[in-house]
Each structure stands twice: as C-alpha cells, then as structure tokens.
Protein backbone atom coordinates (compact mmCIF):
# COMPACT_ATOMS: atom_id res chain seq x y z
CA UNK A 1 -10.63 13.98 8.13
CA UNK A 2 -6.99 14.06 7.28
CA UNK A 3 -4.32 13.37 10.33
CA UNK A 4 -6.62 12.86 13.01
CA UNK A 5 -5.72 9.10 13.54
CA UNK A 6 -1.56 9.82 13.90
CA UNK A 7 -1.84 11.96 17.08
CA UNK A 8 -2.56 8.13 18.63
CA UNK A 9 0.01 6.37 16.57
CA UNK A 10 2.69 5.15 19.22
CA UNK A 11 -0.39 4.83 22.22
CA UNK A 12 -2.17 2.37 19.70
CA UNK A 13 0.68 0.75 18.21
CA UNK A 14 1.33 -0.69 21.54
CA UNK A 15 5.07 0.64 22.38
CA UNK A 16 6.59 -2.17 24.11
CA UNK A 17 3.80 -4.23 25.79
CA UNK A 18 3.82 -6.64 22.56
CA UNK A 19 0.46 -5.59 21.54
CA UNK A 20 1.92 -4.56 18.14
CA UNK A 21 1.67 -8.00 16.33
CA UNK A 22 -0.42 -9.64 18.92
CA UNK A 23 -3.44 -7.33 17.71
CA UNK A 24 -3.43 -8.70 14.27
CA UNK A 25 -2.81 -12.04 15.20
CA UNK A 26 -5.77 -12.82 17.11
CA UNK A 27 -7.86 -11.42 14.91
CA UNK A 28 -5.88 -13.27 12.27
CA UNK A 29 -6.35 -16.54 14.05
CA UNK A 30 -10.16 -16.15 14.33
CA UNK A 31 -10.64 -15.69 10.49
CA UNK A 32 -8.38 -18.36 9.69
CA UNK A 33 -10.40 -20.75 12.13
CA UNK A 34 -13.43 -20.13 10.40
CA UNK A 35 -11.92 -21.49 7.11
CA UNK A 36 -11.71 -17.93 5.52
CA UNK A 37 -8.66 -18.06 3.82
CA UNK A 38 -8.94 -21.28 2.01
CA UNK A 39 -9.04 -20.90 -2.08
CA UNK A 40 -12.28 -20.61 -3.68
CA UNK A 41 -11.66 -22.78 -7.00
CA UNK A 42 -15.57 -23.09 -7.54
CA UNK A 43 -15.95 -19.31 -6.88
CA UNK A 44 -13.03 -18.32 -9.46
CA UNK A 45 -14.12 -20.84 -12.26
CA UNK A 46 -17.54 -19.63 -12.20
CA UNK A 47 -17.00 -15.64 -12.28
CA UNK A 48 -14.23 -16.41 -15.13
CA UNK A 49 -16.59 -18.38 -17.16
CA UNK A 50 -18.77 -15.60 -16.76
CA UNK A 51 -17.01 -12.61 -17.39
CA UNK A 52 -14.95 -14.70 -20.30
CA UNK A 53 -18.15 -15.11 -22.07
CA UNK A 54 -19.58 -11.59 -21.61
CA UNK A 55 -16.04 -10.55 -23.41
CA UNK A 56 -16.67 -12.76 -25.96
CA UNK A 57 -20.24 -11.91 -26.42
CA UNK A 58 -19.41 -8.28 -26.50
CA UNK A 59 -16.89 -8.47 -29.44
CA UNK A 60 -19.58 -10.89 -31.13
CA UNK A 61 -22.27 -8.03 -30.60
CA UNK A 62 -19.37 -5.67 -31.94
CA UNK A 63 -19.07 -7.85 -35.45
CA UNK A 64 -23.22 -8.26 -35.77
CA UNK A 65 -24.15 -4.71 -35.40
CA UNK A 66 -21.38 -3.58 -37.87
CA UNK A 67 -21.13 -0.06 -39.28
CA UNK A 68 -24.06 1.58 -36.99
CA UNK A 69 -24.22 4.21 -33.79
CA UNK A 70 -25.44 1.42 -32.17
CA UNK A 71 -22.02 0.43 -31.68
CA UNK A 72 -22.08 2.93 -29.02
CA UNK A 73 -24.14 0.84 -26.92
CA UNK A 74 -21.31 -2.10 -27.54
CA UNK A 75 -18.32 0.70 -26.56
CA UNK A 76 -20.40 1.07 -22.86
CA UNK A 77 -20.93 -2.61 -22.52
CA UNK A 78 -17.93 -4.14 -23.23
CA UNK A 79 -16.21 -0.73 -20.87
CA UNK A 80 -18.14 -2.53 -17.77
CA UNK A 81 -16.69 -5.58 -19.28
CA UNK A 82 -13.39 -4.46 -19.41
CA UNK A 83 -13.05 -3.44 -15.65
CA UNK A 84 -14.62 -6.52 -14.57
CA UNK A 85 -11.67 -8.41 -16.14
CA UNK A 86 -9.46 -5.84 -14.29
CA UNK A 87 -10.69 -6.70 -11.06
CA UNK A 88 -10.31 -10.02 -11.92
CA UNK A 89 -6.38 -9.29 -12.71
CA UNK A 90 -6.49 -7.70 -9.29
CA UNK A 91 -7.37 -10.60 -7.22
CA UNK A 92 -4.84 -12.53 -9.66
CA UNK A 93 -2.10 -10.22 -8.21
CA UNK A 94 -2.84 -11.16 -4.89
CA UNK A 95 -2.96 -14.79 -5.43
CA UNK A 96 -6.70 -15.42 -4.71
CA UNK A 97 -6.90 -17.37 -7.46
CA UNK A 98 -4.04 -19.66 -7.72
CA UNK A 99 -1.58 -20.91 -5.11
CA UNK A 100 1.71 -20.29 -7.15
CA UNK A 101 2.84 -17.00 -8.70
CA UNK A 102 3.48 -18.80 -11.92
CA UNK A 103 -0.08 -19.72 -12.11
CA UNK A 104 -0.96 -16.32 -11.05
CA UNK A 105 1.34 -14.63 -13.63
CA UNK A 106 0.31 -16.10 -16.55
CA UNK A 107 -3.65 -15.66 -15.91
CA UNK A 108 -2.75 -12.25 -14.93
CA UNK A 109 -0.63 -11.34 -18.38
CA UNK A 110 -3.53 -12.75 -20.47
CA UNK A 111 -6.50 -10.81 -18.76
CA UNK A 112 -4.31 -7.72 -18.10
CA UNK A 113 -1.63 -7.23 -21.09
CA UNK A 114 -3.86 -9.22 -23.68
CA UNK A 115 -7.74 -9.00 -22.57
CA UNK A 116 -7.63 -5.17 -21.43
CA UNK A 117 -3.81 -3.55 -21.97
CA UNK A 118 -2.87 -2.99 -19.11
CA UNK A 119 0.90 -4.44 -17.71
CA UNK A 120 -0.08 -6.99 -15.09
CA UNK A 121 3.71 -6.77 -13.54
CA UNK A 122 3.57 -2.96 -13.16
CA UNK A 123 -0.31 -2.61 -11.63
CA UNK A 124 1.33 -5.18 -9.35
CA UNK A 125 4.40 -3.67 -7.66
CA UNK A 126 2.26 -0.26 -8.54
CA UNK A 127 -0.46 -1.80 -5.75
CA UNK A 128 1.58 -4.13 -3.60
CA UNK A 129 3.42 -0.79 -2.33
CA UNK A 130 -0.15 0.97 -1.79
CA UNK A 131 -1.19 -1.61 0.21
CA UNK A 132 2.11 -1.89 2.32
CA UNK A 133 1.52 1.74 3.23
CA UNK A 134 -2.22 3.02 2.55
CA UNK A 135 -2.88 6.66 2.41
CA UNK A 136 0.48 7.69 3.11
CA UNK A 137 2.13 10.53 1.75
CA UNK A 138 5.69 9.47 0.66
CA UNK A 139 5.01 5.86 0.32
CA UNK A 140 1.44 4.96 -1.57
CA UNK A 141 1.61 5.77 -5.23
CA UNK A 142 -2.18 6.01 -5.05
CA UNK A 143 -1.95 9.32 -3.31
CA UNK A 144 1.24 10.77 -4.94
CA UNK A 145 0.62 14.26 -6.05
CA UNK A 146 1.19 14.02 -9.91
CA UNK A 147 -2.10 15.60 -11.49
CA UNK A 148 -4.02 15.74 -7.84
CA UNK A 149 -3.51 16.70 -4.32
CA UNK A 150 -4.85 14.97 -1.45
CA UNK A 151 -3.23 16.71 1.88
CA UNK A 152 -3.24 19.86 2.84
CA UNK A 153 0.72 19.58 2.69
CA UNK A 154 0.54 18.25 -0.76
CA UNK A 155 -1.55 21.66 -1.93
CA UNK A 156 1.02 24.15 -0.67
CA UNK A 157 4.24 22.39 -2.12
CA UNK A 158 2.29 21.10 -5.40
CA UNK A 159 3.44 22.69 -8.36
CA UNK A 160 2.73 22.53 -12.00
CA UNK A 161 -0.79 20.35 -13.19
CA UNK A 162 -1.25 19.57 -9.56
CA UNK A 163 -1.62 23.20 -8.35
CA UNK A 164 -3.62 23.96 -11.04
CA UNK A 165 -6.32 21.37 -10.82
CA UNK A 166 -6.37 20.89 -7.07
CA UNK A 167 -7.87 24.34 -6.98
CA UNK A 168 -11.21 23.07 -7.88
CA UNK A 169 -10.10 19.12 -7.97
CA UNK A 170 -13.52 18.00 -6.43
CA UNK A 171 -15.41 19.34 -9.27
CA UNK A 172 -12.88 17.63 -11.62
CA UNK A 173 -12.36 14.80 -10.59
CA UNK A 174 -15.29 12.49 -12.20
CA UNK A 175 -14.55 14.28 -15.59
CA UNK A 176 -10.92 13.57 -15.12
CA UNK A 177 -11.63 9.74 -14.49
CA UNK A 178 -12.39 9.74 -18.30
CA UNK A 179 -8.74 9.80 -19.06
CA UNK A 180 -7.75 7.28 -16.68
CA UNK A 181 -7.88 4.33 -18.82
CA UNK A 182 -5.57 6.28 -21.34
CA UNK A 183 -3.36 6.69 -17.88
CA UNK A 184 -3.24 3.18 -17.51
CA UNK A 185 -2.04 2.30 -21.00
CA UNK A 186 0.46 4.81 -20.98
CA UNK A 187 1.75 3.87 -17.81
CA UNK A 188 2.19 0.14 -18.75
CA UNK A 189 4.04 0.85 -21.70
CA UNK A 190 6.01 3.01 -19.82
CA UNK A 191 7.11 0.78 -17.35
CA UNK A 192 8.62 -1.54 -20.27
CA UNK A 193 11.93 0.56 -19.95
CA UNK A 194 12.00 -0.32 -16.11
CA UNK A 195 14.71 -3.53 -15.97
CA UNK A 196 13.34 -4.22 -12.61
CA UNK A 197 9.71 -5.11 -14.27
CA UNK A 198 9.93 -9.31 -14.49
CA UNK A 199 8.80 -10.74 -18.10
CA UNK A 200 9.69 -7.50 -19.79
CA UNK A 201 9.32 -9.44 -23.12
CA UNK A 202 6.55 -11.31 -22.88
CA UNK A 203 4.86 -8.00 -21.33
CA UNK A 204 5.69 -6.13 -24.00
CA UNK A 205 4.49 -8.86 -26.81
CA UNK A 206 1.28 -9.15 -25.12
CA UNK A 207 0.68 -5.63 -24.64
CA UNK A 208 1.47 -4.72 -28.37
CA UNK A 209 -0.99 -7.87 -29.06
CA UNK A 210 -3.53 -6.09 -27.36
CA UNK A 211 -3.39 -2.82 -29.09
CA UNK A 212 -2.74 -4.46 -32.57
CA UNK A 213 -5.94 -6.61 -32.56
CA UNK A 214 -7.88 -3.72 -30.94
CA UNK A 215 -7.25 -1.05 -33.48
CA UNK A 216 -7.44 -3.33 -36.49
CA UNK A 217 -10.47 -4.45 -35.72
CA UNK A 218 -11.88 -1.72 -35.23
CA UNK A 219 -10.87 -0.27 -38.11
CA UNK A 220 -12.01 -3.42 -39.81
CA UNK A 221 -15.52 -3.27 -38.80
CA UNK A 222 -16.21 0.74 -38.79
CA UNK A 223 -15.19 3.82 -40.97
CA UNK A 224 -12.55 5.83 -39.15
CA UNK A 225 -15.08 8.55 -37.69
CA UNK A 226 -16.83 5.79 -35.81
CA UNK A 227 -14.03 3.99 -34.94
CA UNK A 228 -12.82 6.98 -33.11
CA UNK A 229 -15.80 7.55 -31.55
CA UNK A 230 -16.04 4.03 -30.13
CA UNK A 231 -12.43 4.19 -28.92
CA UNK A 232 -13.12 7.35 -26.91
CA UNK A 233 -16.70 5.98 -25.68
CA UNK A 234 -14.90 2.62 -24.75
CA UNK A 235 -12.00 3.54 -23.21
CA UNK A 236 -14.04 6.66 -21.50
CA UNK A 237 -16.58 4.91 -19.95
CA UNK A 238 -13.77 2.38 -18.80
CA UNK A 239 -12.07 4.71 -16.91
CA UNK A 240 -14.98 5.91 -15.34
CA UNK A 241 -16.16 2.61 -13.89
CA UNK A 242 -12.68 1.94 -12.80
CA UNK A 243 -12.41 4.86 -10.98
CA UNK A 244 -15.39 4.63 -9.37
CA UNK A 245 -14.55 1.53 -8.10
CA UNK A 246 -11.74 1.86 -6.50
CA UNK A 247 -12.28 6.01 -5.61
CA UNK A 248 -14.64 4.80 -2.89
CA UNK A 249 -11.47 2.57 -0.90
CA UNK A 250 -9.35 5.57 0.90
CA UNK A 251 -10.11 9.01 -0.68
CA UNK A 252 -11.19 11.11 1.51
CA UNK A 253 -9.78 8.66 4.81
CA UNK A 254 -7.36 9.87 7.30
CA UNK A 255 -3.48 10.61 5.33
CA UNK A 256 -0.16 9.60 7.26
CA UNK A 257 2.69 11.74 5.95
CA UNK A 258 6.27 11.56 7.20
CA UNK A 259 7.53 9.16 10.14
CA UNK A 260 3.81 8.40 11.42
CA UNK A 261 3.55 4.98 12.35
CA UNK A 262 0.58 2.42 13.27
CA UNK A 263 0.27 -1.40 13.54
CA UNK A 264 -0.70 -3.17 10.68
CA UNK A 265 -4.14 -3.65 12.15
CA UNK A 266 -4.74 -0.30 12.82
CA UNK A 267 -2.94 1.05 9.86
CA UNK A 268 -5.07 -0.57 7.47
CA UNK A 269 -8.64 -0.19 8.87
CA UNK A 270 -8.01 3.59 10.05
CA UNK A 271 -7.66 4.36 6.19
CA UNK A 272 -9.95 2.10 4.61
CA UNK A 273 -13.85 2.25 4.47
CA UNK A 274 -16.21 -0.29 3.47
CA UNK A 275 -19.33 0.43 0.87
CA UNK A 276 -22.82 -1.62 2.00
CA UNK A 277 -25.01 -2.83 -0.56
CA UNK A 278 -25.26 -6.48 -0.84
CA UNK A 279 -24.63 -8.80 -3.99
CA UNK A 280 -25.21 -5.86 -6.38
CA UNK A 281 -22.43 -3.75 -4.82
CA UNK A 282 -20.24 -7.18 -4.70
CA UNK A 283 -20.77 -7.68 -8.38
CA UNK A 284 -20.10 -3.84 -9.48
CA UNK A 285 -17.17 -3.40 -7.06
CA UNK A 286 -15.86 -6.73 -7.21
CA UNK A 287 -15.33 -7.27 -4.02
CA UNK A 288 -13.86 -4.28 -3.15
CA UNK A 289 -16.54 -2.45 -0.98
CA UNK A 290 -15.31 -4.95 1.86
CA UNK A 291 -11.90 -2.81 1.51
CA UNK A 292 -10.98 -3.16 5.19
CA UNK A 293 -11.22 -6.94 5.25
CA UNK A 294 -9.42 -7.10 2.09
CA UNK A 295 -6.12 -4.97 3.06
CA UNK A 296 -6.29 -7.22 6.54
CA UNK A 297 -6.46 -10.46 4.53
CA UNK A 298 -5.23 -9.50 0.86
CA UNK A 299 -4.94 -13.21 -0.38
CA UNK A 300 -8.69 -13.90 0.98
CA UNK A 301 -11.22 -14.98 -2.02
CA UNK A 302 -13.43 -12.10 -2.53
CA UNK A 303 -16.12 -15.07 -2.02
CA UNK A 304 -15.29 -14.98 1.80
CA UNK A 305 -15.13 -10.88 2.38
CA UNK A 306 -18.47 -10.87 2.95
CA UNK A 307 -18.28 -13.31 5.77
CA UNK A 308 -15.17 -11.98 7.49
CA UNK A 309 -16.61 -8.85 7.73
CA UNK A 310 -18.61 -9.18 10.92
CA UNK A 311 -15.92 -10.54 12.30
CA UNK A 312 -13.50 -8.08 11.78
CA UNK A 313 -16.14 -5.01 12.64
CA UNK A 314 -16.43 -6.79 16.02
CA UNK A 315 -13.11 -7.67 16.67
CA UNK A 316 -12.60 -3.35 16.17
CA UNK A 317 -15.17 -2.79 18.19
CA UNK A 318 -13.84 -4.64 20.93
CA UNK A 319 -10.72 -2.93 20.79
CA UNK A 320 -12.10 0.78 20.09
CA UNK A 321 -11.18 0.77 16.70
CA UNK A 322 -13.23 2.91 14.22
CA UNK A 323 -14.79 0.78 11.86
CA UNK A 324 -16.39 2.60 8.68
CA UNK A 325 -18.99 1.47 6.35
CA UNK A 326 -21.27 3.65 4.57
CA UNK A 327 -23.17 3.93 1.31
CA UNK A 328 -21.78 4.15 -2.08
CA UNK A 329 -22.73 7.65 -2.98
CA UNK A 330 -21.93 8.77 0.88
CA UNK A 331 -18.28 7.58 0.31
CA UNK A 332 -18.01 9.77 -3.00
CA UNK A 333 -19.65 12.81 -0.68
CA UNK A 334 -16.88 11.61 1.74
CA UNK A 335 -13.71 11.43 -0.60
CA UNK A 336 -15.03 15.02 -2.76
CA UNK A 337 -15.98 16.88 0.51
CA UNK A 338 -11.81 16.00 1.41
CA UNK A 339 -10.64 16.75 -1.80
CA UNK A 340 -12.35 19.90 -1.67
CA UNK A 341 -10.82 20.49 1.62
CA UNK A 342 -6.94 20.25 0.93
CA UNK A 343 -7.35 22.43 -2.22
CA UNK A 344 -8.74 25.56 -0.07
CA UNK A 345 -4.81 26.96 0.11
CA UNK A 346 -4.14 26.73 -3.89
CA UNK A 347 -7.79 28.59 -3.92
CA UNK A 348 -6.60 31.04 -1.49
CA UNK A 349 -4.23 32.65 -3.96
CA UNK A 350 -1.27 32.65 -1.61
CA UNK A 351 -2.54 32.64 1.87
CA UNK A 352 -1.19 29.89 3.57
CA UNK A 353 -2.93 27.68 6.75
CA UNK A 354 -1.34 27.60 10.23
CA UNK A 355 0.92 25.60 10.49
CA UNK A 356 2.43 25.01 7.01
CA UNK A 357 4.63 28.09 6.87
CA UNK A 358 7.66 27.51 5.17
C-alpha cells in the first residue's frame, strides 16, 4: 500500500464543485454538535494527578531500593512512566488541555524539557508540520529518509545510513527504537541553535535541569556500573514504548510524494489507521489508536476520541471513504510488511523497479 490513494486525488478533492471544504465541514459540524470539542478539565486533572504521582512514586521506589539490580525493575517502570508524560506533552501541544498557548507552553516545558528532556517547542513545530501534511514525502518530517526509508522512491535515491539499513529495515526497526529516546535528546538540544525555536532560554535552562538532576542522582544513589546500566535500561525501554506508540499511526499507510493533493478530509483519514482495543489500548496509547479522529479534530480531548469515532467511520462510509481500524499487532504486521516492501531495490543490489529509472 504505498500511492494507491493519489491516482483519485483531484476526482476526490472535488475540483470545482465546492466539495473541497464542504466535506470537512459537515462532518465538522456534526462533531461539534455533539459537544465533542469542548475542554475536558475533569479528564486532564485526573490523568495528571495520576501520572504526576506514578513519577513521583517511581523516583521514591528509585531512592528505597538503593544500590540493588532491582533497580532494573525501577529503569522499566518509570520508562512507561516517562512516555506517558510525553503523551501528555503531546496533547499539551495541541491545546487539549488549556485554552491559551501560554498555559499550554508552560505545562508543556515542565513535563517535556524538565519531567522527560525532551524540547517541548521543537517536538511541536517537529509535529505540527507532520500533521499539516501526513505521510508525505517532502513535507512530514516523520517520514524523511534520514536513518530509514519508507517509499519505494526514497530506497533508490537514499544514500549513506539510509541505504544501508533499509535493506533489511523491517527486521531493524524494533531494535532500532532502542535508540530513539537518545534521538530525542539529541535532537532537542540541537534545536537550541535554531533562532526560530521561541523560549530558547528558558528551553535550554530546563533542559540542562533535566539532565543535571538525572545524572546526579543517579550517580548519587548507585555505583557507576549500575548507574549505566539503569540509564541504558531506562532510556531503552523508553524509546521502545514510544515508538510503539506512535509506529502504529501511518507506517505502513498510503505515501503522497511530490505535487499530490487531497482535501483535508480525505488527506488525513487515507493515511491514518486506527488501533481497537478498548480502555487498555486508550491508556497504553494515550489516545492515539483513534489516530484518524485525532488528525480530523487535533484540539479534541483524547476523552472524546472514543466517541467521535463512530461518527466519523460513518460519515466515511457514507461518502466511500476507506476507513481503517485494526488490531495492535496487525498494524505492526501492516507498517513492517511496507517497510519490507520499499527496501526490496537497496536488496536488489542495483536492479532498479519500473518506473524509477533515472
């Protein structure tokens, strides 16, 4: 499944009858009269409280257990811990939380820069542009082809790390999500030398915070050889779950590359898919298995996805739109099987698919 959906593009976007908009605004106006977009402040003060005092009870744990291996156990808990405060931070960035950006700012910098190290202002732009342009080539940072490929085009132009791991990417690509909390640390430091990045100083103070109080204590608590092995359990482990979480979203979806174009609507439920599982897949994705409703209706509580989401699968249905849910460990077959897929030419050693001649 890679460019099926773009053959339609200009039939579905509507040309000049006015369906483009008008689409998206029905459907809009049917969530909205159902009360789906109001703030949750209930919702939000609850699942902080909670996931505030499961930080704070895993740095507690931390300090009681002291210089064992059963800190191990601590690393893995307080990694789930960790990403749960990042998806927190994500529905901060799109203002599910609080109605004003200061609000939203603030809460973000402290969970993000402080609780977990990661730059709330660069995660932002870095996902405001993915969902402005979801699976596409030249515009969603989330499928740029820095360490893997995932388009057929991407395989036979990739070059250095790229064209060496998207040989066998699929098998890769769980082990590699063990460095991707590493990746995100790295990245937000590096964005510190962008001017563009807003509250570059207060960024930077809190993200040096973070990593100050981190290594000391661990330092404090446990001789260096366990202290290392902590960090790299912790911030393994943290990676993992993150990945997982949002791996699930598009990988593995139809890709637009160049000048393809679709309507909003179509655009972001053509390369999204939804996970089932009920309240337990809620809790471990955060929200994010309802990842159609959520790029419709990014500033919806993740409270209300779940009720939105039978009202968006028939509002697609009555318009022809594929709609796709599936299971958790379906959408990893899904997103591999593609991955896979688009490496076959870089496993080819040289031979080159029709159609992508240069």
């Amino acid at each position: 499944m890679t460019n099926s959906i773009v053959i339609d593009a200009d039939r579905s976007a509507g040309g000049e009858d006015g369906r483009r908009g008008s689409d998206f605004a029905r459907l809009s106006r049917r969530i909205a009269r159902e009360g789906l977009l109001e703030r949750r402040p209930g919702y939000y003060a609850v699942r902080i409280g909670l996931v505030a005092s499961l930080f704070a009870a895993g740095w507690a744990a931390f300090f009681a257990v002291g210089d064992s291996w059963y800190q191990l156990l601590v690393a893995f808990f307080l990694a789930l811990v960790f990403a749960q405060v990042a998806l927190l931070a994500h529905d901060l960035a799109h203002r599910q939380v609080f109605r004003t950006r200061r609000a939203s700012e603030i809460a973000g910098l402290l969970a993000g820069n402080l609780g977990i190290g990661m730059s709330y202002g660069w995660w932002m732009d870095k996902h405001t542009r993915h969902h402005a342009n979801p699976n596409h080539e030249d515009h969603d940072p989330d499928v740029s082809p820095d360490v893997l490929v995932w388009s057929v085009d991407q395989a036979v132009t990739s070059r250095g790390l790229a064209r060496f791991l998207g040989r066998y990417q699929a098998f890769l690509f769980f082990p590699l999500l063990t460095l991707e909390a590493f990746n995100l640390h790295v990245s937000s430091f590096r964005a510190l030398s962008r001017p563009s990045l807003r509250n570059r100083g207060m960024e930077a103070a809190l993200l040096a915070g973070h990593v100050a109080v981190y290594l000391v204590t661990l330092f404090a608590v446990l001789p260096p050889g366990k202290a290392v092995v902590f960090f790299l359990v912790h911030q393994a482990v943290f990676g993992v779950y993150l990945g997982c979480t949002f791996a699930p979203n598009h990988k593995g979806m139809p890709m637009l590359s160049g000048e393809d174009r679709l309507d909003f609507l179509r655009r972001q439920v053509l390369t999204s898919r939804n996970v089932h599982g009920g309240w337990v897949m809620d809790t471990v994705l955060g929200g994010l298995n309802y990842q159609i409703e959520h790029h419709l209706f990014p500033s919806m509580p993740t409270a209300n996805l779940r009720r939105a989401q039978p009202i968006v699968r028939a509002y697609c249905e009555e318009l022809g739109i594929d709609y796709l849910e599936t299971g958790l460990v379906s959408s990893y077959r899904q997103a591999l099987r593609h991955m896979h897929a688009v490496g076959e030419p870089l496993r080819a050693r040289g031979r080159v698919p029709a159609g992508h001649e240069k």
